[in-house]
Protein backbone atom coordinates (compact mmCIF):
# COMPACT_ATOMS: atom_id res chain seq x y z
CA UNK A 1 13.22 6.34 67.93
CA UNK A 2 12.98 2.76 69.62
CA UNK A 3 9.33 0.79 68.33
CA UNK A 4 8.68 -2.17 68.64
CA UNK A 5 5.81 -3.50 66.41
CA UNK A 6 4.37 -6.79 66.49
CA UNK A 7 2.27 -7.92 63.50
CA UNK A 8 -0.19 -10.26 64.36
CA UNK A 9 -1.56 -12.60 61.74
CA UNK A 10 -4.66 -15.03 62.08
CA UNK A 11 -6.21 -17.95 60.20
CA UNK A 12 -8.10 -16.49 57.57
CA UNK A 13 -11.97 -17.87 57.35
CA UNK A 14 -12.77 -17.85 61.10
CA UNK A 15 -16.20 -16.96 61.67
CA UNK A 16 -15.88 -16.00 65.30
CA UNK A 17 -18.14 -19.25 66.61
CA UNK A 18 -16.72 -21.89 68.20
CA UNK A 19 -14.39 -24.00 65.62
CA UNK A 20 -12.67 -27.60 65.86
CA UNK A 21 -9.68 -25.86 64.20
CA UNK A 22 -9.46 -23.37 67.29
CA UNK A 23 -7.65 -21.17 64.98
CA UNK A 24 -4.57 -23.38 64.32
CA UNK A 25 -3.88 -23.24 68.34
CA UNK A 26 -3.57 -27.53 67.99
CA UNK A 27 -0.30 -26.72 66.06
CA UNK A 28 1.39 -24.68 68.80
CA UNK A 29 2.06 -26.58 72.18
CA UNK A 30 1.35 -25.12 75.26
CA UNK A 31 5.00 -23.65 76.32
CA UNK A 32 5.26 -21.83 72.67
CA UNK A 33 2.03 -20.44 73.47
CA UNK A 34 2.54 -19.24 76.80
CA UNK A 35 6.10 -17.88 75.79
CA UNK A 36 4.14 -16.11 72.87
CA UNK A 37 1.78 -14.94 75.15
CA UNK A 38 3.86 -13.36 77.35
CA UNK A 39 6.09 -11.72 74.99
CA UNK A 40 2.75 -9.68 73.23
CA UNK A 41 1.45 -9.23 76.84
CA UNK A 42 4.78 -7.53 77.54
CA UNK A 43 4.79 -5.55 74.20
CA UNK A 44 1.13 -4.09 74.78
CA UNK A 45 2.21 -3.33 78.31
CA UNK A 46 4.95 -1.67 77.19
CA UNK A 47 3.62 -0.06 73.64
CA UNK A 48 2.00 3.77 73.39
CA UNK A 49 -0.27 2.81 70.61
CA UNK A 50 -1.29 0.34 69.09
CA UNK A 51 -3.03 -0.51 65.33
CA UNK A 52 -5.38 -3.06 64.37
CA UNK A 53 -5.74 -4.27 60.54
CA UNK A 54 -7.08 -6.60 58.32
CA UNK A 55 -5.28 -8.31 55.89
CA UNK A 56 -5.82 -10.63 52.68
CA UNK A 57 -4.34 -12.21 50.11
CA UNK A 58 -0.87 -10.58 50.99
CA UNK A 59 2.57 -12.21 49.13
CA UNK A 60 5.28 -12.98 50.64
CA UNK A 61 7.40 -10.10 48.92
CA UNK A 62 4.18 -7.76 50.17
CA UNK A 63 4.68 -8.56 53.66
CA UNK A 64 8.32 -8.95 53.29
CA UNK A 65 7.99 -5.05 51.85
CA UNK A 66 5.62 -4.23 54.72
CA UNK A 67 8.43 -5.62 57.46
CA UNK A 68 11.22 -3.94 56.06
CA UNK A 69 8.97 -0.62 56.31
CA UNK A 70 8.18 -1.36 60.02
CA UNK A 71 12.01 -2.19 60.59
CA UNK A 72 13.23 1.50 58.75
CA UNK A 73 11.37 2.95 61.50
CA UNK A 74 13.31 0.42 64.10
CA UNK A 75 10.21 -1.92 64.47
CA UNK A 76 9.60 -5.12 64.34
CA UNK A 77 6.66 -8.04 64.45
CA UNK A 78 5.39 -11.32 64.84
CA UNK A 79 2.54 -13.33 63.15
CA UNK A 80 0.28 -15.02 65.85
CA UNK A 81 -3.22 -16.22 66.20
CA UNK A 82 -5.99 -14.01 67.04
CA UNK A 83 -7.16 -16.03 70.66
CA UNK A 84 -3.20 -15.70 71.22
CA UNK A 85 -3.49 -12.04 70.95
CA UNK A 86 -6.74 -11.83 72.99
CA UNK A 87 -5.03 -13.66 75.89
CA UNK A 88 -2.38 -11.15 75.61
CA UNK A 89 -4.21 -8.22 75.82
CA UNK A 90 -5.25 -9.57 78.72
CA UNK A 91 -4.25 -7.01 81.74
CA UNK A 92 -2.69 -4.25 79.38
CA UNK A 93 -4.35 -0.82 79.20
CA UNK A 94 -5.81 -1.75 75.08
CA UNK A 95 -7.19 -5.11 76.62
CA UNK A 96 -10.76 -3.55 75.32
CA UNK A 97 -9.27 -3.88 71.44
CA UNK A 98 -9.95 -7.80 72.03
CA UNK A 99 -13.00 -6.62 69.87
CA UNK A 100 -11.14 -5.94 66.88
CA UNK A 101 -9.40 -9.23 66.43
CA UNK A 102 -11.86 -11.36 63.85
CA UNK A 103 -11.10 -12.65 60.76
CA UNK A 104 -7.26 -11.98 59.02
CA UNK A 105 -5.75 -9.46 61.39
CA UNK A 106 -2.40 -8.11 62.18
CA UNK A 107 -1.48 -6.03 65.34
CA UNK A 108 1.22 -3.21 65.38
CA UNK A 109 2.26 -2.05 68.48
CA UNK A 110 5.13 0.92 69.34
CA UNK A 111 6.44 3.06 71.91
CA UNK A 112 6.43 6.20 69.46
CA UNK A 113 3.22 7.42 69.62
CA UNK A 114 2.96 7.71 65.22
CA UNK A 115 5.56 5.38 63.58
CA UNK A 116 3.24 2.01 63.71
CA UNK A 117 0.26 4.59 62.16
CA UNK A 118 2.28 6.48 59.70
CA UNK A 119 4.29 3.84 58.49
CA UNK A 120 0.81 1.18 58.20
CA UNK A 121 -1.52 3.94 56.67
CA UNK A 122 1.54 4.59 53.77
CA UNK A 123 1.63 1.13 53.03
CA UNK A 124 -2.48 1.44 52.42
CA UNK A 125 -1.82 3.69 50.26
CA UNK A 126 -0.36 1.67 47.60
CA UNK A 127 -1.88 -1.81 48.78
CA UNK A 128 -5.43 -2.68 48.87
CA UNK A 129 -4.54 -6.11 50.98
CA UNK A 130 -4.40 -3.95 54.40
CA UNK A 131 -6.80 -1.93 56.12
CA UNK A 132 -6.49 -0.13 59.37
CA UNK A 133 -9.80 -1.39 61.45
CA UNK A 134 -8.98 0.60 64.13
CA UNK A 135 -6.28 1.19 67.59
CA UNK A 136 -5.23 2.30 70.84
CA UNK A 137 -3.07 5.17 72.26
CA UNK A 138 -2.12 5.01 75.45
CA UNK A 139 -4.53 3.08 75.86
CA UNK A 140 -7.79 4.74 74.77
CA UNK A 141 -9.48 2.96 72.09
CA UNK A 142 -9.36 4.50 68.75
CA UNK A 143 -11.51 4.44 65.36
CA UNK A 144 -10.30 3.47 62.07
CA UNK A 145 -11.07 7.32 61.54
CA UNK A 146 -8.88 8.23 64.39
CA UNK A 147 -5.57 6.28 63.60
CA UNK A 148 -5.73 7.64 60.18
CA UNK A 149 -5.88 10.88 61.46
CA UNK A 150 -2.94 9.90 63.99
CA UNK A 151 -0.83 8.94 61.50
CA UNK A 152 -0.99 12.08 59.72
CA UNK A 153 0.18 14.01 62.03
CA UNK A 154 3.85 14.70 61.59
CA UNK A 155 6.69 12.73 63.17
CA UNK A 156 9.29 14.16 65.56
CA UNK A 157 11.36 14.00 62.77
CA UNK A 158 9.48 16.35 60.71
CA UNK A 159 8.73 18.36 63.35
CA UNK A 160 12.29 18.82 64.28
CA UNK A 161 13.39 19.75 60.57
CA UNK A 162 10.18 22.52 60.59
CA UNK A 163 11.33 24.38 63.42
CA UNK A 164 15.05 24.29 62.05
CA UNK A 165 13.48 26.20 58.66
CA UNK A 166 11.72 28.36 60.78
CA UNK A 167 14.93 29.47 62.87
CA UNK A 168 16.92 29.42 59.93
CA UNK A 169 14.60 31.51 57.73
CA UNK A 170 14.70 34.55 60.01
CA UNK A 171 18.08 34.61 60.04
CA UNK A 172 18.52 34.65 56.31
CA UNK A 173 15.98 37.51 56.22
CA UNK A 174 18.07 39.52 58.37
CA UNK A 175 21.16 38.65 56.76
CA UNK A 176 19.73 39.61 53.27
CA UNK A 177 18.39 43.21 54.81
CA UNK A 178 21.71 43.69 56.36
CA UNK A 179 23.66 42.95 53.27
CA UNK A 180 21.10 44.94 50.77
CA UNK A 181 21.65 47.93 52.30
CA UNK A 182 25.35 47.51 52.35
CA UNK A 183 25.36 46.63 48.51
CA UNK A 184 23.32 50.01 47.45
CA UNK A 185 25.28 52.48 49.38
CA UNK A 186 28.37 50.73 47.41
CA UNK A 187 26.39 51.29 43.95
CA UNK A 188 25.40 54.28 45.21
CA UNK A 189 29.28 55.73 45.62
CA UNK A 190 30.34 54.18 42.62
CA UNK A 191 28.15 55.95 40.80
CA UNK A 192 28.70 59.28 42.19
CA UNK A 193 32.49 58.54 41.66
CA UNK A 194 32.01 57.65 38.30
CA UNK A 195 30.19 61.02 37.98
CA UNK A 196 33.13 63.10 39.74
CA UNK A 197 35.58 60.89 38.06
């Protein structure tokens, strides 16, 4: 499985008008902006779905749990601003999730169509600092609703090893019917033996 997930991380206390900070952009010059740009623009080109969350108050061992996650299912991601990530949705078929991005967000993106959702909505499980706002796959827009329900659908994996139980089980059956019958015609001349014997 080959995701790539890019976590995108924005000034917290923006209120979406027009600010003199302009969301920290003054600290990134233009060519690490364009390169950054580019490089999310490719990934949501590229990506099958996408997932949208907020996120506050997060530690650095929290996120640093939360990236190892993404990595164990061979993603990755970047923190960026959210005017960044507008301009890179820019021309990508989940340019209409521009919506989303207000206030402390993060952005996963991933060529498998469940890893970013499965592996996000787990972590929510056992940390209140994330929330799933909502997504995209291939690139229809999707509710908060809707990317839970995404990522609990199984993964290939899962899938993979439930059809392997399901051909394996039959086979048992048949070798257990096979061998039963086999087993009582042995007690069954033993014991007439015995009797004769």
């Amino acid at each position: 499985m080959n995701a790539r997930v890019f976590m995108v991380h924005s000034c917290s206390g923006e209120t979406g008008g027009n600010s003199s900070h302009n969301d920290g952009e003054d600290q990134m010059n233009r060519t690490e902006k364009a390169e950054l740009i580019e490089t999310l623009n490719s990934a949501f080109g590229a990506a099958t779905s996408v997932v949208v969350t907020h996120q506050t108050g997060m530690t650095v061992a929290e996120s640093g749990e939360l990236r190892q996650k993404m990595r164990d299912v061979g993603a990755t991601y970047k923190v960026t601003k959210n005017r960044v990530t507008k301009l890179a949705l820019q021309g990508t078929p989940f340019e209409d999730l521009a919506e989303f991005f207000t206030g402390p967000t993060a952005v996963s993106t991933s060529s498998d169509a469940i890893a970013a959702a499965k592996t996000i909505f787990e972590f929510t499980k056992t940390n209140d600092k994330v929330s799933i706002v909502g997504g995209g796959l291939d690139g229809k827009i999707l509710s908060k609703e809707e990317v839970i329900a995404l990522a609990k659908l199984p993964s290939l994996d899962e899938l993979r090893g439930k059809i392997v139980g399901l051909l394996q089980a039959p086979a048992g059956k048949v070798a257990g019917v096979i061998a039963a019958p086999a087993g009582g015609l042995a007690r069954v001349i033993k014991a007439r033996a015995d009797q004769l014997g």
